[in-house]
Every structure is written in structure tokens, then in C-alpha cells.
N, C-alpha and C. Protein backbone atom coordinates (compact mmCIF):
# COMPACT_ATOMS: atom_id res chain seq x y z
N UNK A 1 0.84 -1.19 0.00
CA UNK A 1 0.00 0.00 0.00
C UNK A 1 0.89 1.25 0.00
N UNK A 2 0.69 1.83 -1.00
CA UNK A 2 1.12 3.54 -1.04
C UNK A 2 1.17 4.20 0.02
N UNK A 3 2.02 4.64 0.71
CA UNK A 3 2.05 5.85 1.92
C UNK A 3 1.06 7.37 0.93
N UNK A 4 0.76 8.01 1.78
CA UNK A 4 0.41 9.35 1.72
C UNK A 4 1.00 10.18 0.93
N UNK A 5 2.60 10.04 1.36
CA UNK A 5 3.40 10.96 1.03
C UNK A 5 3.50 10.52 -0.90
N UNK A 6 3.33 9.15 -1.09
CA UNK A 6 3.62 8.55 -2.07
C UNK A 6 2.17 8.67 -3.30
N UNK A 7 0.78 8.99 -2.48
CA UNK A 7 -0.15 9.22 -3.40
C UNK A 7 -0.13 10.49 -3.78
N UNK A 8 0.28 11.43 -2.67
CA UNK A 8 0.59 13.10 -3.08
C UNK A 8 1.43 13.28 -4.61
N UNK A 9 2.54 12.52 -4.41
CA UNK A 9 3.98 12.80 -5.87
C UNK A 9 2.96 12.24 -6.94
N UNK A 10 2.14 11.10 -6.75
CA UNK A 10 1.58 10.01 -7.69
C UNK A 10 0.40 11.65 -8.06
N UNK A 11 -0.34 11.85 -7.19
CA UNK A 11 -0.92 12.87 -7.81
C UNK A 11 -0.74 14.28 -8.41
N UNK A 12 0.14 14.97 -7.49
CA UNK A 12 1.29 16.09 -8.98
C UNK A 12 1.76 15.47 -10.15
N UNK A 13 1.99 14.37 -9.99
CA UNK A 13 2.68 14.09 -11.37
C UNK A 13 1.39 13.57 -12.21
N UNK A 14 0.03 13.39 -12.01
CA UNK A 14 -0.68 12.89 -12.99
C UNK A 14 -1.30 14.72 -13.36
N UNK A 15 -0.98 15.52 -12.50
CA UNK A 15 -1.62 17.20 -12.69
C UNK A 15 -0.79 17.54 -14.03
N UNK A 16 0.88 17.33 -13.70
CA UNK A 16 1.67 17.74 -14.09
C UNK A 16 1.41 17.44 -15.78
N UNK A 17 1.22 16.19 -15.80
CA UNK A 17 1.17 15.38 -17.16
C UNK A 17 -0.60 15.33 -18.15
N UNK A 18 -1.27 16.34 -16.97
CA UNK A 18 -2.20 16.82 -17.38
C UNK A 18 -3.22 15.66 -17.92
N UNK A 19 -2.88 14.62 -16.57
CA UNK A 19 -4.03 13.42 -16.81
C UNK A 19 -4.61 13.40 -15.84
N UNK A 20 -6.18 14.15 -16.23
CA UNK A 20 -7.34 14.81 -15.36
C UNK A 20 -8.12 13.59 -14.70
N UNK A 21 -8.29 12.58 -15.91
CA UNK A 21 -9.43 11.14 -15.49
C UNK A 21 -8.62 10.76 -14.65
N UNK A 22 -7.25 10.42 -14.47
CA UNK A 22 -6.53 9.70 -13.47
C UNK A 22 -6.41 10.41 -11.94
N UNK A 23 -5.96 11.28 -11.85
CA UNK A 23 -5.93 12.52 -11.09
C UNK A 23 -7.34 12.48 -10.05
N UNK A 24 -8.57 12.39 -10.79
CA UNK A 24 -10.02 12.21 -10.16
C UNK A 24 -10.11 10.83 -9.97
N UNK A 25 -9.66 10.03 -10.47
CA UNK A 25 -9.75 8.39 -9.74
C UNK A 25 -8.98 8.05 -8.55
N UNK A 26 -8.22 9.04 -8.02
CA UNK A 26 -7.34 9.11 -7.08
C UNK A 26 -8.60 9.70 -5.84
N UNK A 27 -9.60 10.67 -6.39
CA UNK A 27 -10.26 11.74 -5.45
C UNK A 27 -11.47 10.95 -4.69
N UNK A 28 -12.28 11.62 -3.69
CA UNK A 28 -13.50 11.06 -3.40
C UNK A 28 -14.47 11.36 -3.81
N UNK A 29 -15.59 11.18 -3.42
CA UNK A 29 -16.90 11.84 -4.25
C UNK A 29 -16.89 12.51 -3.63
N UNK A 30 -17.08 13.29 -2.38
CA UNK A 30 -17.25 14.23 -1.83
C UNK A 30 -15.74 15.31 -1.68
N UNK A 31 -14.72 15.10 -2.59
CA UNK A 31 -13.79 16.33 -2.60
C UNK A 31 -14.35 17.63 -2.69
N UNK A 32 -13.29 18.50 -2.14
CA UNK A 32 -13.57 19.40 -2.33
C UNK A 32 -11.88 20.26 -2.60
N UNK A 33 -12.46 21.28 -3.49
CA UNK A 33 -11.16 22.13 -3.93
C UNK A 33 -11.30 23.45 -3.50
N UNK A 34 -10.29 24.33 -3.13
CA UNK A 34 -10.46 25.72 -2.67
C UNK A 34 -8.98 26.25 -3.68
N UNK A 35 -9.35 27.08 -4.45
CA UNK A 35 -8.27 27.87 -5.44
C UNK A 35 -8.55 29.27 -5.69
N UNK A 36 -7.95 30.09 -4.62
CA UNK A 36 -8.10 31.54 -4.87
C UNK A 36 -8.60 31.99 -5.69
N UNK A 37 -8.44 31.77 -6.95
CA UNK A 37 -8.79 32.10 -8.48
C UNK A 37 -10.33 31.45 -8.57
N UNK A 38 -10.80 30.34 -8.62
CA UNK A 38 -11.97 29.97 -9.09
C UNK A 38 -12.71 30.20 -7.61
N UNK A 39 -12.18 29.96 -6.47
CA UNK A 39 -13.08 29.82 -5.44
C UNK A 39 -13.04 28.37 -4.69
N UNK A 40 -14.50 28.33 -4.41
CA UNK A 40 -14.46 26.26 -3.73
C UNK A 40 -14.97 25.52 -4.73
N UNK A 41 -14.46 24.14 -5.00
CA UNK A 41 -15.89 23.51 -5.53
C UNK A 41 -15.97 21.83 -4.81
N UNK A 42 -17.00 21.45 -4.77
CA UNK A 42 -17.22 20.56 -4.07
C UNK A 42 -18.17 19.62 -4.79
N UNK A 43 -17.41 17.95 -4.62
CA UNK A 43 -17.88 17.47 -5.68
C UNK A 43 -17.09 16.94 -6.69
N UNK A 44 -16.80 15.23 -7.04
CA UNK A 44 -15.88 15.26 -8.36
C UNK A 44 -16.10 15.26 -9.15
N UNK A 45 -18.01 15.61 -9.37
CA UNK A 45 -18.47 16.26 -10.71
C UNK A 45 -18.48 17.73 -10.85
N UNK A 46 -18.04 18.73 -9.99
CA UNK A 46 -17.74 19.82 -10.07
C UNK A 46 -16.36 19.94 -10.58
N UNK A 47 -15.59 19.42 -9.74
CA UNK A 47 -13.59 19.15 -9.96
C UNK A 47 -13.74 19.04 -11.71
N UNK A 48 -14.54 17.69 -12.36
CA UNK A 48 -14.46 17.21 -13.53
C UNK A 48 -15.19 18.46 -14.59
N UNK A 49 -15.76 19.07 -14.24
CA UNK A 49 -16.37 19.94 -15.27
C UNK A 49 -15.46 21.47 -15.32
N UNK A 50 -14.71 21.44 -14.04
CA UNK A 50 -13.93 22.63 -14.08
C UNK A 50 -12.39 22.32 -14.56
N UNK A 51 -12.58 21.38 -14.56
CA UNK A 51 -10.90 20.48 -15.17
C UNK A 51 -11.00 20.64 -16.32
N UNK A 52 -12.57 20.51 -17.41
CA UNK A 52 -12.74 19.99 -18.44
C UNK A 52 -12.60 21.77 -19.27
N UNK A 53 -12.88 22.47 -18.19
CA UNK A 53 -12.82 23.70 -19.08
C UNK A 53 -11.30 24.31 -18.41
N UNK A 54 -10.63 24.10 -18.45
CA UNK A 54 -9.07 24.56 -17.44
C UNK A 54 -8.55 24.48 -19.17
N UNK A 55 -7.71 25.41 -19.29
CA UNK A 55 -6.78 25.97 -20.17
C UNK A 55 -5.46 24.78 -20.64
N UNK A 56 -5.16 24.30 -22.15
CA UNK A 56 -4.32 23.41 -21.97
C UNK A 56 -3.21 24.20 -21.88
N UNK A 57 -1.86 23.14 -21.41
CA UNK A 57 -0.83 23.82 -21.36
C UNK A 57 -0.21 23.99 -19.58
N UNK A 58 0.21 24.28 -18.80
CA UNK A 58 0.74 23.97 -17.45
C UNK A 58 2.21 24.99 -17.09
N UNK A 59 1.85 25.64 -16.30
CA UNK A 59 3.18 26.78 -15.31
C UNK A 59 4.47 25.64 -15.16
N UNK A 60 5.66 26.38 -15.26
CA UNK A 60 6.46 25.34 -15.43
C UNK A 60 6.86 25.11 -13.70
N UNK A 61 5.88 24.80 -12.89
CA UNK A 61 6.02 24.76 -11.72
C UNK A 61 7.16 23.45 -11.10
N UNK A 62 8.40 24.55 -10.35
CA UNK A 62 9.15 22.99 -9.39
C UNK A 62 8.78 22.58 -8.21
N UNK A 63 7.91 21.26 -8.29
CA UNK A 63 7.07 21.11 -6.68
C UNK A 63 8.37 20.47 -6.30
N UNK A 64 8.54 21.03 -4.67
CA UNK A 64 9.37 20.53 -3.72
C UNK A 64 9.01 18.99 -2.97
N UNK A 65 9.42 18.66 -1.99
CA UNK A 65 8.97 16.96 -1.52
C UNK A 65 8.13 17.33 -0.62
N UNK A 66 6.80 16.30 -0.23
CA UNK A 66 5.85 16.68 0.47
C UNK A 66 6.13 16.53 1.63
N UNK A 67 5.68 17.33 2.75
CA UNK A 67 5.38 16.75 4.06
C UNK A 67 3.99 16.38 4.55
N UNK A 68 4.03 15.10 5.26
CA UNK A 68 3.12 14.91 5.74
C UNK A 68 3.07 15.62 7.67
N UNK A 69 1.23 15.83 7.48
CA UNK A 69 1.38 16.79 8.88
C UNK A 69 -0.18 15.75 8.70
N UNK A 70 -0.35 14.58 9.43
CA UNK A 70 -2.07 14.02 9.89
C UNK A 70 -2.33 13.62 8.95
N UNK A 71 -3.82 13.89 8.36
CA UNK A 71 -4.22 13.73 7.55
C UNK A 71 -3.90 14.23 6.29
N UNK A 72 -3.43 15.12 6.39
CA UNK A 72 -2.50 16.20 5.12
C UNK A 72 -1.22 15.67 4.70
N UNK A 73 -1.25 16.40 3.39
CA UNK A 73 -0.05 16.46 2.91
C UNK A 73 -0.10 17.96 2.15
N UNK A 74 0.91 18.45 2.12
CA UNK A 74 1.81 19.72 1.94
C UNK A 74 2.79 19.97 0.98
N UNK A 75 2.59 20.29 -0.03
CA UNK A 75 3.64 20.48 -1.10
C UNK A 75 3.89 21.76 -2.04
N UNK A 76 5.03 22.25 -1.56
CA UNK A 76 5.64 23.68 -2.23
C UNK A 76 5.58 23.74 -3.35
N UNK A 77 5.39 24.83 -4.18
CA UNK A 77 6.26 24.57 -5.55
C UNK A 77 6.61 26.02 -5.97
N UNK A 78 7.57 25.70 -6.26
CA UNK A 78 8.07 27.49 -7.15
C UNK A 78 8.15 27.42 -8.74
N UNK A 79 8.35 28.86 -9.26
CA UNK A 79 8.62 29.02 -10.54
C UNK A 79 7.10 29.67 -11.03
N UNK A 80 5.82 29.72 -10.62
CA UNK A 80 4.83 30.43 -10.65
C UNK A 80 5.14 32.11 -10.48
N UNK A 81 4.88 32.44 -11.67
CA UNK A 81 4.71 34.59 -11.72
C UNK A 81 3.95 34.93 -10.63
N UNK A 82 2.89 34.09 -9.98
CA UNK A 82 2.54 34.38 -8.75
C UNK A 82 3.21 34.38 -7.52
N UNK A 83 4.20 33.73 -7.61
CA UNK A 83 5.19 33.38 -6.01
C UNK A 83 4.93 31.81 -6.16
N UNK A 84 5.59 31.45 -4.62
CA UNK A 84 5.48 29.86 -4.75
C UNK A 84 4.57 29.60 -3.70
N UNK A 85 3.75 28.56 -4.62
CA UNK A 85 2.36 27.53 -4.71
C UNK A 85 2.63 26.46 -4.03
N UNK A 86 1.48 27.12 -2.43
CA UNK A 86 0.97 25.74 -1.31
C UNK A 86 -0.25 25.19 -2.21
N UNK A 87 0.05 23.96 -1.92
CA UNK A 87 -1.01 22.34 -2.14
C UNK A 87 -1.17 22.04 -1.18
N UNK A 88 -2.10 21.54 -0.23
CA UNK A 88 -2.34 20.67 0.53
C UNK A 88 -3.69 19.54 0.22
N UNK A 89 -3.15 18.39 0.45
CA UNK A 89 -4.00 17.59 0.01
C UNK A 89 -4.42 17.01 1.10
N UNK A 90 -5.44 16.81 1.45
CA UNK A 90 -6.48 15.89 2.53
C UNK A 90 -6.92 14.75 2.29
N UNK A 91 -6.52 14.05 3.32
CA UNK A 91 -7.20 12.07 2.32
C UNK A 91 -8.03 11.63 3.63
N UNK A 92 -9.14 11.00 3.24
CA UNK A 92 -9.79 10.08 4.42
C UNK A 92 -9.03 9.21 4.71
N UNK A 93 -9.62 8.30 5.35
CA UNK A 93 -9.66 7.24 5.68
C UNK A 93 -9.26 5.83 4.91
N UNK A 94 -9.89 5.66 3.51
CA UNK A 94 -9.50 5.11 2.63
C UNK A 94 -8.33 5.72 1.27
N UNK A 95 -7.64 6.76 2.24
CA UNK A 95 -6.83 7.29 1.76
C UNK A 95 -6.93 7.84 0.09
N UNK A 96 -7.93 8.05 0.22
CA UNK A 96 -8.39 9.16 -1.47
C UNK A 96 -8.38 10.33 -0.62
N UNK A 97 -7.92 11.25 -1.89
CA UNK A 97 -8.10 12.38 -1.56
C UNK A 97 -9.38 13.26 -1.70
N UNK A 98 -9.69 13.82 -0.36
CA UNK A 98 -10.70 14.44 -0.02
C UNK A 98 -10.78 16.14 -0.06
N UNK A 99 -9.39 16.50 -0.19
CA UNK A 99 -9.45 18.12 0.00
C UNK A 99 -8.73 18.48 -0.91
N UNK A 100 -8.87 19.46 -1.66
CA UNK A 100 -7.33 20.29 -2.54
C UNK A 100 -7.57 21.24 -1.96
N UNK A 101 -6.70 22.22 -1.28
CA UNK A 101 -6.27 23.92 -0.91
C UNK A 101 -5.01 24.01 -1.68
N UNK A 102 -5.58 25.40 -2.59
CA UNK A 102 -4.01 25.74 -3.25
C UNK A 102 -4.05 27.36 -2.63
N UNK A 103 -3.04 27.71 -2.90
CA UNK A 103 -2.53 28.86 -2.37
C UNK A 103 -1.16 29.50 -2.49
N UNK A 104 -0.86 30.37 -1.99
CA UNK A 104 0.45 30.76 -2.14
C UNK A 104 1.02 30.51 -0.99
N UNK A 105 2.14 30.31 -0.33
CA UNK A 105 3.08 29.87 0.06
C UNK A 105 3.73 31.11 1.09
């Protein structure tokens, strides 16, 4: 079984590579996302319809190694014109992820 720390990298790198269906097979039904820019959405038929309209193409963002803090995981990344970009990812119980918070850092 995958550690935490190990579904977090597994999930930047399916963002990174801009594989959305995989990325949401990782999530729960009841996720929820919070992104300054769009707001909350809640729901991985919300996540999937706002994924589906998301811009192709990707910030050449360098995510740093995650820490785990509980239920969370935590991952930096720089190289964003915005500054450098907090992730935190939230997983239940059955270790899907339940929360995205992005933010700045």
C-alpha cells in the first residue's frame, strides 16, 4: 500500500502530465477544492467539469517533496509569476483524496 506521502507525488505528477481522469480516480466523491482564483468547488463532478474547461498547457512549476502533517499532505512549488504555490491535500480514511487547498506559500 502507497504511503500518503507517495499518493501526493503520484498525484502532482498525474496534474503535471495533465491526466485529469486519473488525477479524479485518485479523489472522493465528496472532494472538495479551494483555489483563490476559481473559489471552492465541491464534488468530483464539479472538480471534472472545471478540469474539463481549465486551459491546456501547465506553469512550469518545481514542486518541492511533500510533508506529511495528519491527515495532510503539503507540497511547495516554485517558478509560478505568482510566487510559490501551497497544495495541501487531505485524504480520508481510505486514503483518497478528499481536500485540494491551493494557495500561495
Amino acid at each position: 500500500m502507497a504511503t500518503r506521502i507517495e499518493l501526493a507525488k503520484q498525484y502532482m505528477q498525474l496534474q503535471a502530465d495533465q491526466k485529469r481522469e486519473e488525477s479524479l480516480d485518485m479523489c472522493s466523491e465528496d472532494v472538495t477544492m479551494t483555489n483563490p482564483m476559481t473559489g471552492t468547488l465541491s464534488g468530483k463532478e464539479a472538480m471534472r467539469a472545471a478540469l474539463a474547461n481549465a486551459p491546456a498547457g501547465q506553469m512550469q512549476i518545481n514542486w518541492g517533496e511533500p510533508a506529511e502533517d495528519g491527515d495532510d499532505v503539503t507540497v511547495v512549488g516554485t517558478g509560478s509569476p505568482f510566487g510559490n504555490i501551497k497544495v495541501v491535500l487531505g485524504f480520508n480514511a481510505s486514503d483518497e483524496i478528499n481536500k485540494i487547498d491551493i494557495g500561495l506559500a
